[in-house]
C-alpha atoms as a PDB file:
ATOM      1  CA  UNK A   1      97.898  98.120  84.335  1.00  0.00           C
ATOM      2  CA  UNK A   2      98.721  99.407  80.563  1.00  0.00           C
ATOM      3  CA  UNK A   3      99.644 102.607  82.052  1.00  0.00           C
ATOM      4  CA  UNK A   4     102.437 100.738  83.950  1.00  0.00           C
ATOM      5  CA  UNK A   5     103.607  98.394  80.685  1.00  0.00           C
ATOM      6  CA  UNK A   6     106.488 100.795  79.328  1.00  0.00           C
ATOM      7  CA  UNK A   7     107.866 102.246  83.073  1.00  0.00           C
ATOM      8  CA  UNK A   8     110.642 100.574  82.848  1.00  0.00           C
ATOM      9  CA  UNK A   9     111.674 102.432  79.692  1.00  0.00           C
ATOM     10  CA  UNK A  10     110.414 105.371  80.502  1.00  0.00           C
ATOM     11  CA  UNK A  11     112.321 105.279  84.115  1.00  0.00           C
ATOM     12  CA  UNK A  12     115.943 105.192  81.728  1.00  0.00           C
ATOM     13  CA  UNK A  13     114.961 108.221  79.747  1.00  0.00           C
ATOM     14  CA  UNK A  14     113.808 109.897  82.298  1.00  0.00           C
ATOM     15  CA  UNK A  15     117.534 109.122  84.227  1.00  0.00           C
ATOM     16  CA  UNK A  16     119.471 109.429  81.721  1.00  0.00           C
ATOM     17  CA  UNK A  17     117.735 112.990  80.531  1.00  0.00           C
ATOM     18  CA  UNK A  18     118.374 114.027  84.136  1.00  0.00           C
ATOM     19  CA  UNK A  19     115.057 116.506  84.178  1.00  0.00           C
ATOM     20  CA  UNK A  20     111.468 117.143  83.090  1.00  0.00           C
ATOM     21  CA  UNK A  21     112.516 119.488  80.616  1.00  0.00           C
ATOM     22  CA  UNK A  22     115.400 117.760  78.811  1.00  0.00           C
ATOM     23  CA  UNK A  23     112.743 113.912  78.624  1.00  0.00           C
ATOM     24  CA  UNK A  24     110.662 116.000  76.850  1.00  0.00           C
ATOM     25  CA  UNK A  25     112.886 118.207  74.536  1.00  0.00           C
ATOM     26  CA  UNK A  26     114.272 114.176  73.624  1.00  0.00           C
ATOM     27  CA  UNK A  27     110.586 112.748  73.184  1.00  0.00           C
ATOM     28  CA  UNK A  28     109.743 115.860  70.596  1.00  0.00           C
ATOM     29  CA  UNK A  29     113.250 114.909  69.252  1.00  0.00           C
ATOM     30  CA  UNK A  30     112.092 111.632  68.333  1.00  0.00           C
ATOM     31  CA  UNK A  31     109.115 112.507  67.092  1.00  0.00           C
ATOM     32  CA  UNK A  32     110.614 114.869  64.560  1.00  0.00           C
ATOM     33  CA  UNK A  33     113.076 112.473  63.476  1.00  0.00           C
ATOM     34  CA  UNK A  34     111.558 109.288  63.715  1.00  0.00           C
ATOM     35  CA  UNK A  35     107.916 109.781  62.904  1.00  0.00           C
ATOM     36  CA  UNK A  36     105.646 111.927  61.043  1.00  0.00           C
ATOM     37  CA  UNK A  37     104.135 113.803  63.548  1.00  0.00           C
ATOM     38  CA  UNK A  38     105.482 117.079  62.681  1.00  0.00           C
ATOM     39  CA  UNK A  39     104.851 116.439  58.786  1.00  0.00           C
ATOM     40  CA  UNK A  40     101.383 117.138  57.073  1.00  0.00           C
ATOM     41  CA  UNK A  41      99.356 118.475  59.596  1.00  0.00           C
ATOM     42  CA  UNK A  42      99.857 122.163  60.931  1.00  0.00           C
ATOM     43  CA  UNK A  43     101.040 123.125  64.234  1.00  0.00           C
ATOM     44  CA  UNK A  44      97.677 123.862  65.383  1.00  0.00           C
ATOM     45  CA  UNK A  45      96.688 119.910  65.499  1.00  0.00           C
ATOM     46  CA  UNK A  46     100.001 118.780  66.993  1.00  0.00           C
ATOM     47  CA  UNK A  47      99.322 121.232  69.622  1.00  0.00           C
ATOM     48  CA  UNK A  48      95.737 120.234  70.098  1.00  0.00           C
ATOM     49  CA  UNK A  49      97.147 116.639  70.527  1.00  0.00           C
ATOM     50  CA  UNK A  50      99.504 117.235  72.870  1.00  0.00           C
ATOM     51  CA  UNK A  51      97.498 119.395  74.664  1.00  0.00           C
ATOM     52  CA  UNK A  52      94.641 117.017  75.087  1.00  0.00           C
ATOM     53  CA  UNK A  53      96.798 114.334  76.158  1.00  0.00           C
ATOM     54  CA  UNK A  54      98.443 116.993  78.724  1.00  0.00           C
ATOM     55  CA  UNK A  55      94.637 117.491  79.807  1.00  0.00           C
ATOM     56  CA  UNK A  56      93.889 114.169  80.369  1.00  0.00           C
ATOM     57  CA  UNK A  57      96.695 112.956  82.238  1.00  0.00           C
ATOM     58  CA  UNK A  58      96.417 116.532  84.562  1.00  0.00           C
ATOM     59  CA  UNK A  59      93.149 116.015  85.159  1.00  0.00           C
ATOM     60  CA  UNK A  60      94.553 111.978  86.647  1.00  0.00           C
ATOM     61  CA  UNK A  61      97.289 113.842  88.545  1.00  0.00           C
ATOM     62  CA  UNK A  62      94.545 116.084  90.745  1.00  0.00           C
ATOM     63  CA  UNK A  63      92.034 113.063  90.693  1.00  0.00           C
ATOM     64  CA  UNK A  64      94.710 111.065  92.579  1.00  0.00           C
ATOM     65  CA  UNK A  65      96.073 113.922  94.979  1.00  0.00           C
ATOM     66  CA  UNK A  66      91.965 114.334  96.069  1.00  0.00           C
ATOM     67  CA  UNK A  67      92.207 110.714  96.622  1.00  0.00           C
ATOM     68  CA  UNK A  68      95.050 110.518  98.680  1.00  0.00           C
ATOM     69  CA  UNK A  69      94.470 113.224 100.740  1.00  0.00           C
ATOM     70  CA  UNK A  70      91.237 111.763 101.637  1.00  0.00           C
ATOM     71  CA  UNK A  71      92.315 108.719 102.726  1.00  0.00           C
ATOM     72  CA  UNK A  72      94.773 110.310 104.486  1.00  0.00           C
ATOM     73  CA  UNK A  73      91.997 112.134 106.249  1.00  0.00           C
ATOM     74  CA  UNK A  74      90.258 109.427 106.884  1.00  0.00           C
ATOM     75  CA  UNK A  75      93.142 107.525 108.780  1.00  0.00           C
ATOM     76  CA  UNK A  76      93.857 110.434 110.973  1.00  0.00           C
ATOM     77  CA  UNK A  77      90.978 110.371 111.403  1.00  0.00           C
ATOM     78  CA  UNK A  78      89.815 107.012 112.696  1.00  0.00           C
ATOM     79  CA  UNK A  79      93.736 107.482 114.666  1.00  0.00           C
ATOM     80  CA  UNK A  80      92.146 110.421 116.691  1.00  0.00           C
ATOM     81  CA  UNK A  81      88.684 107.763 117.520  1.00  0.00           C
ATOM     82  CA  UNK A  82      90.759 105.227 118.610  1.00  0.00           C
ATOM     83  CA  UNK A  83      92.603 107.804 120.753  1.00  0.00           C
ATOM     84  CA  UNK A  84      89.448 109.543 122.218  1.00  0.00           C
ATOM     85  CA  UNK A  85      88.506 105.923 122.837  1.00  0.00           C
ATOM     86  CA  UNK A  86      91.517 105.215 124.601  1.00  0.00           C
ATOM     87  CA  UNK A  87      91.416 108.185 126.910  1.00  0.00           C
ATOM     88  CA  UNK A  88      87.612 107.620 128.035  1.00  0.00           C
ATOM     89  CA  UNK A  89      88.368 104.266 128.680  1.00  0.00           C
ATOM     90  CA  UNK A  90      91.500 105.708 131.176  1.00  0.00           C
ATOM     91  CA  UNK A  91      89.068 108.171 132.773  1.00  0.00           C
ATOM     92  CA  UNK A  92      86.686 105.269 133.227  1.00  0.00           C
ATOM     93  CA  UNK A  93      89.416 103.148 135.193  1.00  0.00           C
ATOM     94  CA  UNK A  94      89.768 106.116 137.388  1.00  0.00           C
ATOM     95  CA  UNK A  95      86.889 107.446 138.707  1.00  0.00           C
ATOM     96  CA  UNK A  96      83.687 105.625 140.247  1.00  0.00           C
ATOM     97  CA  UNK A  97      80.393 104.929 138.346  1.00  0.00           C
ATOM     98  CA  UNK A  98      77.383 103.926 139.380  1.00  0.00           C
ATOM     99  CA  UNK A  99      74.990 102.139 136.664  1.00  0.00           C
ATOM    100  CA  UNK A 100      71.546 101.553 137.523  1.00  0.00           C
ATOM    101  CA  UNK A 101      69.296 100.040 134.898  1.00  0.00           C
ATOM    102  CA  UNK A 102      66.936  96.800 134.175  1.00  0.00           C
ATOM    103  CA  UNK A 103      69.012  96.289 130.500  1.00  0.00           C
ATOM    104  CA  UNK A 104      71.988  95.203 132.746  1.00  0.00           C
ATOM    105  CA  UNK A 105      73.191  91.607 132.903  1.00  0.00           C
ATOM    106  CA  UNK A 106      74.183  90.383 135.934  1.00  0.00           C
ATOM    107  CA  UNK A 107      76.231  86.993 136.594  1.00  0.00           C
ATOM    108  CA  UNK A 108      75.145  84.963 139.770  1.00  0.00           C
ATOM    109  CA  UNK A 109      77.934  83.019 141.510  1.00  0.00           C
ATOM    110  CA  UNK A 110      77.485  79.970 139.736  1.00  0.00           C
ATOM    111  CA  UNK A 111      78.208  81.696 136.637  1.00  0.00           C
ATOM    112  CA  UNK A 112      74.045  81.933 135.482  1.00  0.00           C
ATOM    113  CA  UNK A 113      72.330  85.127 134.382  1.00  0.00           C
ATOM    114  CA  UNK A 114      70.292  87.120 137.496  1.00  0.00           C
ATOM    115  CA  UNK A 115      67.298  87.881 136.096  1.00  0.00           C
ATOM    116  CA  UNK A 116      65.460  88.028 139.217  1.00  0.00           C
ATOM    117  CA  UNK A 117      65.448  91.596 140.076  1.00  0.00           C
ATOM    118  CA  UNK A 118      66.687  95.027 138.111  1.00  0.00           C
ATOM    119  CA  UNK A 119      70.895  95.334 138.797  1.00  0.00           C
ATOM    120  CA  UNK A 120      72.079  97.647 140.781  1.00  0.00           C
ATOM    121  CA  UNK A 121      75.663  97.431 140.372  1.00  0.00           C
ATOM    122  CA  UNK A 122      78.579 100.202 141.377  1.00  0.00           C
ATOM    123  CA  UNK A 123      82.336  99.422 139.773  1.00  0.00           C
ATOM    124  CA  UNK A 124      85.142 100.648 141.085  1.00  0.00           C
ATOM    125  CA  UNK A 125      88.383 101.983 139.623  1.00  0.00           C
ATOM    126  CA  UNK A 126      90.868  98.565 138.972  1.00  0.00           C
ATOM    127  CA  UNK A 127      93.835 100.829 139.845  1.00  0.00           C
ATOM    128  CA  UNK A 128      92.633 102.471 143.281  1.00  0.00           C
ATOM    129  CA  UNK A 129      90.470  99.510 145.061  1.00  0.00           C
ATOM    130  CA  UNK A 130      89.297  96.893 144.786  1.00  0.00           C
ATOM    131  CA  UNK A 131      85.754  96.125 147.019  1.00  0.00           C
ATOM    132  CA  UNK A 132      83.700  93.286 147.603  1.00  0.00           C
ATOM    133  CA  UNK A 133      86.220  89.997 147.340  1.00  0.00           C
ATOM    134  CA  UNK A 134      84.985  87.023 146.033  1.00  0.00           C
ATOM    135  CA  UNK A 135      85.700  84.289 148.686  1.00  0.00           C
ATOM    136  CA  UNK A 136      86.521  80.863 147.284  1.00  0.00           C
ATOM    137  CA  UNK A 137      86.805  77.499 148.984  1.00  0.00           C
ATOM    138  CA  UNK A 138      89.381  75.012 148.230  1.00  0.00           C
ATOM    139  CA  UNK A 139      89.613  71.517 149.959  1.00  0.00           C
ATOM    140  CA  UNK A 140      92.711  70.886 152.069  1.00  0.00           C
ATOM    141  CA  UNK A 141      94.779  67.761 151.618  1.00  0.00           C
ATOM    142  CA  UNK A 142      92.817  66.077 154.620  1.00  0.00           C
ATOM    143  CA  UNK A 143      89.059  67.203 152.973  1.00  0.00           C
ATOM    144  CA  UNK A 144      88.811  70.524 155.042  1.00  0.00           C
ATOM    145  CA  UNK A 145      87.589  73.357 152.902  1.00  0.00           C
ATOM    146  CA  UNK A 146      90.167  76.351 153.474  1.00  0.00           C
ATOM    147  CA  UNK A 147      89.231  79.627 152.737  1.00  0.00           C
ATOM    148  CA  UNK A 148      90.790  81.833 149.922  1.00  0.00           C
ATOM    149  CA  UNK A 149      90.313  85.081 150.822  1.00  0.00           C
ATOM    150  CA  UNK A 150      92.740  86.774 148.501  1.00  0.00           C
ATOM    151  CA  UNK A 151      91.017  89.682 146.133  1.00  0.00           C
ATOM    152  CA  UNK A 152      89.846  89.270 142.746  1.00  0.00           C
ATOM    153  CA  UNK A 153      92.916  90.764 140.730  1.00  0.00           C
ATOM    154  CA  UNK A 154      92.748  94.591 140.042  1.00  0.00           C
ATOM    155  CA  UNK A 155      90.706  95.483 136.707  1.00  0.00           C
ATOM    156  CA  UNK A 156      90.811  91.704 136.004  1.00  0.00           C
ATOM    157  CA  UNK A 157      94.413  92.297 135.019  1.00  0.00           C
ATOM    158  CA  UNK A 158      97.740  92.222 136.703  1.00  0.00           C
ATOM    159  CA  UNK A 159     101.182  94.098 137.226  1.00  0.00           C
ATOM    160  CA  UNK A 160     104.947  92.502 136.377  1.00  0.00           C
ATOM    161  CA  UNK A 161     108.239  94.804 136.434  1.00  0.00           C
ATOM    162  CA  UNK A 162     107.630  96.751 133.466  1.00  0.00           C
ATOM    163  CA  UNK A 163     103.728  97.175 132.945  1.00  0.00           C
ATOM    164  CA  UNK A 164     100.508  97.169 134.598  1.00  0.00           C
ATOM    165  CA  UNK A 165      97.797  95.672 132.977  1.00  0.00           C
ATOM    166  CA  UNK A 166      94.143  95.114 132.670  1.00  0.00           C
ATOM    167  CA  UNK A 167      91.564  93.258 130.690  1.00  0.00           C
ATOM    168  CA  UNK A 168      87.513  92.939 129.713  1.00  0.00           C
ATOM    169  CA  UNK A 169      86.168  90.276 127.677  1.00  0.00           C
ATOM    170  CA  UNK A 170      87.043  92.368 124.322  1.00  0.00           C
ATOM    171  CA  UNK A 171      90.562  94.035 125.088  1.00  0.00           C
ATOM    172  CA  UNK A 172      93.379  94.250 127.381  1.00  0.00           C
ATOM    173  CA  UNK A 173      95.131  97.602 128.216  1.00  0.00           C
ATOM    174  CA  UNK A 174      98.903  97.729 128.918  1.00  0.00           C
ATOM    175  CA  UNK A 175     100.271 100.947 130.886  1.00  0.00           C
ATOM    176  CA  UNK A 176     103.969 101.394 130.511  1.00  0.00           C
ATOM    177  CA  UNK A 177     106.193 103.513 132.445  1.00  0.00           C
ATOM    178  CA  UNK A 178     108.673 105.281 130.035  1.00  0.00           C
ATOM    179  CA  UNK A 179     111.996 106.778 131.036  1.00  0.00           C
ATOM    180  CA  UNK A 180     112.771 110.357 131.017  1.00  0.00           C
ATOM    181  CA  UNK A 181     112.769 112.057 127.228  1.00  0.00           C
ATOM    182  CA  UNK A 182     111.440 108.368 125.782  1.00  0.00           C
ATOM    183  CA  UNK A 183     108.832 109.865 122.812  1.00  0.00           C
ATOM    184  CA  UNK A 184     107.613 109.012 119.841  1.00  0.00           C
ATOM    185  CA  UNK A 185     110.622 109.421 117.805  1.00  0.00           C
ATOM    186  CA  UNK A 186     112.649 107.488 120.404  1.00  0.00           C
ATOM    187  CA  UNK A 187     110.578 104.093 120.169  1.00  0.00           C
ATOM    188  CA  UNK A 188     109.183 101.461 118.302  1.00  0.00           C
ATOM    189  CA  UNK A 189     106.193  99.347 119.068  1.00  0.00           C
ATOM    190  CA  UNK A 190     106.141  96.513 116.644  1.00  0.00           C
ATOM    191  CA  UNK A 191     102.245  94.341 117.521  1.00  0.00           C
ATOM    192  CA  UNK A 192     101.606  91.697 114.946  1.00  0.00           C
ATOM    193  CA  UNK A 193      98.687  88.603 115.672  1.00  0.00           C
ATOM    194  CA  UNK A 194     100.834  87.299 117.856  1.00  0.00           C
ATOM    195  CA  UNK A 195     104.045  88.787 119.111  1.00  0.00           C
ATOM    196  CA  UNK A 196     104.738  91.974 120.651  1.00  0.00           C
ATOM    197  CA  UNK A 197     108.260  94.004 120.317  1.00  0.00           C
ATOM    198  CA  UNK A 198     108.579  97.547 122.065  1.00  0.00           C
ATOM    199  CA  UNK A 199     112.096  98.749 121.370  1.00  0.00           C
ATOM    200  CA  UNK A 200     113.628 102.292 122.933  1.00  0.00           C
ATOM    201  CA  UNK A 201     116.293 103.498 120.535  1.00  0.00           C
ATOM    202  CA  UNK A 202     119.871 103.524 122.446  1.00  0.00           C
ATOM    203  CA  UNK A 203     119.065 101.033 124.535  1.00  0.00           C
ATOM    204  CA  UNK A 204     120.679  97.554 124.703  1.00  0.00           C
ATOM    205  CA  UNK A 205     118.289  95.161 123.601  1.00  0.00           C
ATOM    206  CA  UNK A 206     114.229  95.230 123.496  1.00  0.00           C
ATOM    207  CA  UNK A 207     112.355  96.668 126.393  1.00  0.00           C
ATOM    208  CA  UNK A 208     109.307  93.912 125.715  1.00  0.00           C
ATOM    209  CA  UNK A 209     109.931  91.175 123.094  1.00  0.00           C
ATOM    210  CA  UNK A 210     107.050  88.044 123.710  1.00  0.00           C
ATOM    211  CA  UNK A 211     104.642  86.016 122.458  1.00  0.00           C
ATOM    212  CA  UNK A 212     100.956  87.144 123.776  1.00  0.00           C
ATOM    213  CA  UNK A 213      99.115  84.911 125.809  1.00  0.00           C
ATOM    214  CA  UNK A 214      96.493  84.722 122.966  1.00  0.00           C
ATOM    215  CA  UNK A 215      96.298  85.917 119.174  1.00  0.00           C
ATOM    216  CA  UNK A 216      94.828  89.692 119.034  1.00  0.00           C
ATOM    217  CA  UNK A 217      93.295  91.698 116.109  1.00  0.00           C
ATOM    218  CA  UNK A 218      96.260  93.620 115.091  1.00  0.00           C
ATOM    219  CA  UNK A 219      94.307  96.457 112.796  1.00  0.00           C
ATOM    220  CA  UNK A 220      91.898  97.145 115.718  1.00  0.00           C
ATOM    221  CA  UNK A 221      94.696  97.604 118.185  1.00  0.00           C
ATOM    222  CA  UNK A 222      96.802 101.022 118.897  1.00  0.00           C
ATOM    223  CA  UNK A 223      99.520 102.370 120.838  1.00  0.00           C
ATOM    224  CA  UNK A 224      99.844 106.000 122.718  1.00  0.00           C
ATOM    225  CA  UNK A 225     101.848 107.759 124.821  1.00  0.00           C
ATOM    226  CA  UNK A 226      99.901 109.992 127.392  1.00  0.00           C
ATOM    227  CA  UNK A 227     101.651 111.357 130.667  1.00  0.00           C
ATOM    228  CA  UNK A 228     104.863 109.619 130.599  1.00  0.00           C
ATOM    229  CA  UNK A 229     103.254 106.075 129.797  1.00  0.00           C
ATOM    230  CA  UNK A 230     103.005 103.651 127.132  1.00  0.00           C
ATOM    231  CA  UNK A 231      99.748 102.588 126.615  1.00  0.00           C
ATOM    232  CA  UNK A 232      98.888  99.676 124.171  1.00  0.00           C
ATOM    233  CA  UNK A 233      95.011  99.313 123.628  1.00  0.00           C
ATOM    234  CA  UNK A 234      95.018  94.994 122.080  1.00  0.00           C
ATOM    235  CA  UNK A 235      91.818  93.761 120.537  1.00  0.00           C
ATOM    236  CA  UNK A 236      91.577  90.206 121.566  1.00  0.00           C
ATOM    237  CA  UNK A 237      90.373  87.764 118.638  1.00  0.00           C
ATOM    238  CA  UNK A 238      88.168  85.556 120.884  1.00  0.00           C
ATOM    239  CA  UNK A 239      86.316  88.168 123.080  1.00  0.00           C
ATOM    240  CA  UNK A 240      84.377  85.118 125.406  1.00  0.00           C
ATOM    241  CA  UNK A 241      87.459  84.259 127.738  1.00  0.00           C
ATOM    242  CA  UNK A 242      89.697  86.025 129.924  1.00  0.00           C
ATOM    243  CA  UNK A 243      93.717  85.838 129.337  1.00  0.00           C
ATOM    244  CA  UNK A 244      95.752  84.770 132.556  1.00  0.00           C
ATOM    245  CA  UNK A 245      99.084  86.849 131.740  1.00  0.00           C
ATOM    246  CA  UNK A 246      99.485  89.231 128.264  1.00  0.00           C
ATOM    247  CA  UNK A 247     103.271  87.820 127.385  1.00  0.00           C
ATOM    248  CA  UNK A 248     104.004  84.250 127.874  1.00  0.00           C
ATOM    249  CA  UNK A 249     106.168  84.069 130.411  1.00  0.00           C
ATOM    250  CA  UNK A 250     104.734  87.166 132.705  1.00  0.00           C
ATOM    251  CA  UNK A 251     103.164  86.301 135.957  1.00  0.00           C
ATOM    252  CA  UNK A 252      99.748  84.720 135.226  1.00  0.00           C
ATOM    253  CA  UNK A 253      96.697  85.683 137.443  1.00  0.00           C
ATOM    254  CA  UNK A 254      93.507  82.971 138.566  1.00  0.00           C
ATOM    255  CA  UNK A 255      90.983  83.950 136.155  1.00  0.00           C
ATOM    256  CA  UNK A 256      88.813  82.292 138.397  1.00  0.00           C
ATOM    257  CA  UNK A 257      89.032  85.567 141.001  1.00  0.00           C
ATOM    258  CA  UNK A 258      87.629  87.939 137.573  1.00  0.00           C
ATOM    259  CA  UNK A 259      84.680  89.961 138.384  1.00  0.00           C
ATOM    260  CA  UNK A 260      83.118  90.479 134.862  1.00  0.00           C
ATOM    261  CA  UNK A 261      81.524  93.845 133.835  1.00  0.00           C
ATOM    262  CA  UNK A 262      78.189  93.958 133.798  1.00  0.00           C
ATOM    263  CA  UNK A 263      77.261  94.223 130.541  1.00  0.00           C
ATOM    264  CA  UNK A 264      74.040  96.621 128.813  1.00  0.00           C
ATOM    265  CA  UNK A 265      72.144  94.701 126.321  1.00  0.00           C
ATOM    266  CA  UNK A 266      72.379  97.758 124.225  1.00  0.00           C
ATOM    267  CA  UNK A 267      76.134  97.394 123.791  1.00  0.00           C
ATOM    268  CA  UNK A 268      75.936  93.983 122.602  1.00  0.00           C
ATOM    269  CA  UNK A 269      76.118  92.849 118.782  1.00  0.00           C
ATOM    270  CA  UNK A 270      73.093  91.544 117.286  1.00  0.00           C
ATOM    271  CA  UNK A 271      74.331  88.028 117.404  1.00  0.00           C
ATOM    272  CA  UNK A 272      75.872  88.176 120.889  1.00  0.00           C
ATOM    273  CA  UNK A 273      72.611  89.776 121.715  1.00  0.00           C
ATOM    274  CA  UNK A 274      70.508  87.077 120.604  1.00  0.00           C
ATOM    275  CA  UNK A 275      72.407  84.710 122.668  1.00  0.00           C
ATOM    276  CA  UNK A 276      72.209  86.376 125.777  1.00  0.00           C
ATOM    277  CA  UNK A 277      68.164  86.489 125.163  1.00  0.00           C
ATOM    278  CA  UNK A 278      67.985  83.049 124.741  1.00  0.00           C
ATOM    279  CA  UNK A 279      69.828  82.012 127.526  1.00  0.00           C
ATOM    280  CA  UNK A 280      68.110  84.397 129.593  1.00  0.00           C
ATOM    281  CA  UNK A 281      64.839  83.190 128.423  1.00  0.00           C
ATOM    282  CA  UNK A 282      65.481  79.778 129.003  1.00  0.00           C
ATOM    283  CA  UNK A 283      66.747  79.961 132.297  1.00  0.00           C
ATOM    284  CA  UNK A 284      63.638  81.853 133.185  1.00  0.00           C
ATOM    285  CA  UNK A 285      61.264  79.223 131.455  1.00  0.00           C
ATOM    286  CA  UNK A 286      63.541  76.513 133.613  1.00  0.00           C
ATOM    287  CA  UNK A 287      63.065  78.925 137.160  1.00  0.00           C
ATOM    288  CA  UNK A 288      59.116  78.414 136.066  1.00  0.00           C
ATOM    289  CA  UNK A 289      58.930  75.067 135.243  1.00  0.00           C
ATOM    290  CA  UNK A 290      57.936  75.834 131.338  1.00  0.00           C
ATOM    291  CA  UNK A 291      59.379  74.456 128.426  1.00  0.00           C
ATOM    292  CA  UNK A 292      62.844  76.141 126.508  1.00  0.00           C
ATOM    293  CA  UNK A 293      63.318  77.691 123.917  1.00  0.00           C
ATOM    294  CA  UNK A 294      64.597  74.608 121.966  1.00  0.00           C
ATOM    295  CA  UNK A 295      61.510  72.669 123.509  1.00  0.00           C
ATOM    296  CA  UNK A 296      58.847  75.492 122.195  1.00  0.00           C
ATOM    297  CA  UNK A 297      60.539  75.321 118.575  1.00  0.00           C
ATOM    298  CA  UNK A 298      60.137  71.497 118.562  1.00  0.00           C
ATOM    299  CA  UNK A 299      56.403  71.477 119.726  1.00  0.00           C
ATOM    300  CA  UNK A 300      55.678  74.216 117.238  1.00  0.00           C
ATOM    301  CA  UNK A 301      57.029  71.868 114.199  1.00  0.00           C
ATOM    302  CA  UNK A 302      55.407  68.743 115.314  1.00  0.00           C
ATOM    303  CA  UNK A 303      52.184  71.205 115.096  1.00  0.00           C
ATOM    304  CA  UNK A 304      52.414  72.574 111.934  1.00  0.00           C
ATOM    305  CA  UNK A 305      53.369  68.830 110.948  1.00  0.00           C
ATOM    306  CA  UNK A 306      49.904  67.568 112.079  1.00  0.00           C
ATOM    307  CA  UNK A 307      48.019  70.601 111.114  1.00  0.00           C
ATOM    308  CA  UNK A 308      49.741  69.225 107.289  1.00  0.00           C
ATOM    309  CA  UNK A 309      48.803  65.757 108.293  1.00  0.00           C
ATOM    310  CA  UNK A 310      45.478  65.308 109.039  1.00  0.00           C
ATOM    311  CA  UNK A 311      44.635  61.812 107.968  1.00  0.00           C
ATOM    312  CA  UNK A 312      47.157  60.503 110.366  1.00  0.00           C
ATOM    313  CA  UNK A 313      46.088  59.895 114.308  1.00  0.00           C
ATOM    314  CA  UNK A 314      48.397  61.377 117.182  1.00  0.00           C
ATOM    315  CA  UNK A 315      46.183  60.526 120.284  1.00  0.00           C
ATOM    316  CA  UNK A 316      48.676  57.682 121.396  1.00  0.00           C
ATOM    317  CA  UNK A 317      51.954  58.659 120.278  1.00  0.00           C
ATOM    318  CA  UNK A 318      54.244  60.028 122.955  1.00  0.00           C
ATOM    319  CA  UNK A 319      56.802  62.527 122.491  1.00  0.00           C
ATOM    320  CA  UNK A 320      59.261  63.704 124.907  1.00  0.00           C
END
């Protein structure tokens, strides 16, 4: 910027005149001794000059503290919605809801949308119980099926020594007990794409220093502590699969055993929303016999090509 060309300059006189007052008793200097500014022209127009300079650049100076102060507003802001966010989400994984709506998406064991009937699903808190196991069957070295009765993991997440955590298709949650008088002040949380550092100050070495099991979305990701606990909120970057552990090295759950959420169309993005539709529709043209989706778009070209294409005969051409 040309504001910016003669800072370095300007940042020596303004040291070496140690003050506001002396830089600009020595910039009047020079202009007295060194210029004609002072000659010809009475001290009505210099001060008119300087003063609409003075003007100018004052008129900056509060431009720029209005600006800062609203973007400062505006990050506190969107702090305090990702904090309110945070906490609903905790309340949610405590208490016991009961949806009941045709908009929700159900998942049949074989992994297919249940459009059959309106869902009538009730979710229970990860941290208290967990009901309803999914039973697996895995074949036994001599071909015998043995049964796996062992729960589907709590909130789809897991616990190691130092955390407890949980996970949806979008985000994982990490709740960390702190030790007495650990605050704010007392602790850094250092997430990046890819690596997460939490260090308490005094302590020997970091309290959690790993590589994530997958990349995250660091600017859509926070950090809180609420009753004693650090909780880390981590956007995952691909939001259609399930992580098995959140640090390398952690003990990794059987994403297999992960009960999904049912999901409200409603919530959805346009484009995820789209491809639910489609796959819903199609699997209810296959349950009927009727063609897909893909199938209708083709037949509907090959029309409008013989609607163009009159002159040319169709009665024995086959098309699958």
């Amino acid at each position: 910027m040309a504001d910016e060309k003669f800072d370095g300059l300007f940042l020596t006189i303004a040291q070496q005149s140690q003050g506001i007052e002396p830089l600009l008793d020595n910039l009047f200097s020079f202009l007295r001794r060194k210029s004609d500014f002072f000659n010809g022209v009475t001290s009505e127009k210099t001060e008119e000059v300087v003063l609409k300079y003075l003007r100018k650049h004052s008129s900056l100076a509060e431009k720029d503290l209005l600006e800062k102060k609203l973007l400062k507003e505006k990050e506190e802001k969107k702090k305090k919605e990702k904090e309110e966010q945070l906490k609903k989400q905790k309340l949610a994984n405590t208490k016991k809801t009961e949806v009941i709506d045709e908009d929700v998406i159900e998942l049949s064991d074989d992994g297919s949308f249940d459009i059959s009937k309106p869902s009538k699903t009730t979710t229970t808190s990860a941290v208290n119980e967990v009901t309803k196991p999914v039973e697996t069957k895995e074949p036994t070295k001599d071909g015998e099926e043995d049964e796996d009765k062992t729960p589907p993991p709590p909130g789809n997440g897991g616990r190691t020594e130092k955390y407890v955590w949980t996970q949806t298709l979008s985000e994982v949650v990490m709740n960390i007990p702190l030790p007495n008088g650990v605050n704010k002040k007392t602790l850094s949380v250092d997430i990046k794409n890819t690596h997460l550092k939490v260090i308490i100050k005094g302590n020997e070495g970091p309290f959690i220093d790993g590589d994530f099991h997958k990349r995250i979305v660091v600017d859509d990701s926070l950090w809180t502590i609420e009753d004693g606990e650090l909780i880390i909120t981590l956007q995952k970057d691909n939001r259609m699969e399930w992580w098995k552990s959140v640090i390398v090295g952690d003990p990794e759950i059987n994403t297999q055993k992960v009960q999904p959420e049912n999901s409200h169309l409603s919530d959805l993005d346009a484009e995820t929303r789209q491809t639910v539709e489609k796959m819903m529709f199609d699997q209810k043209q296959k349950a009927l016999g009727l063609p897909s989706s893909e199938e209708l778009q083709k037949q509907e070209m090959l029309k409008k090509f013989m609607a163009a294409h009159p002159e040319m005969d169709f009665s024995n051409a086959k098309f699958s």
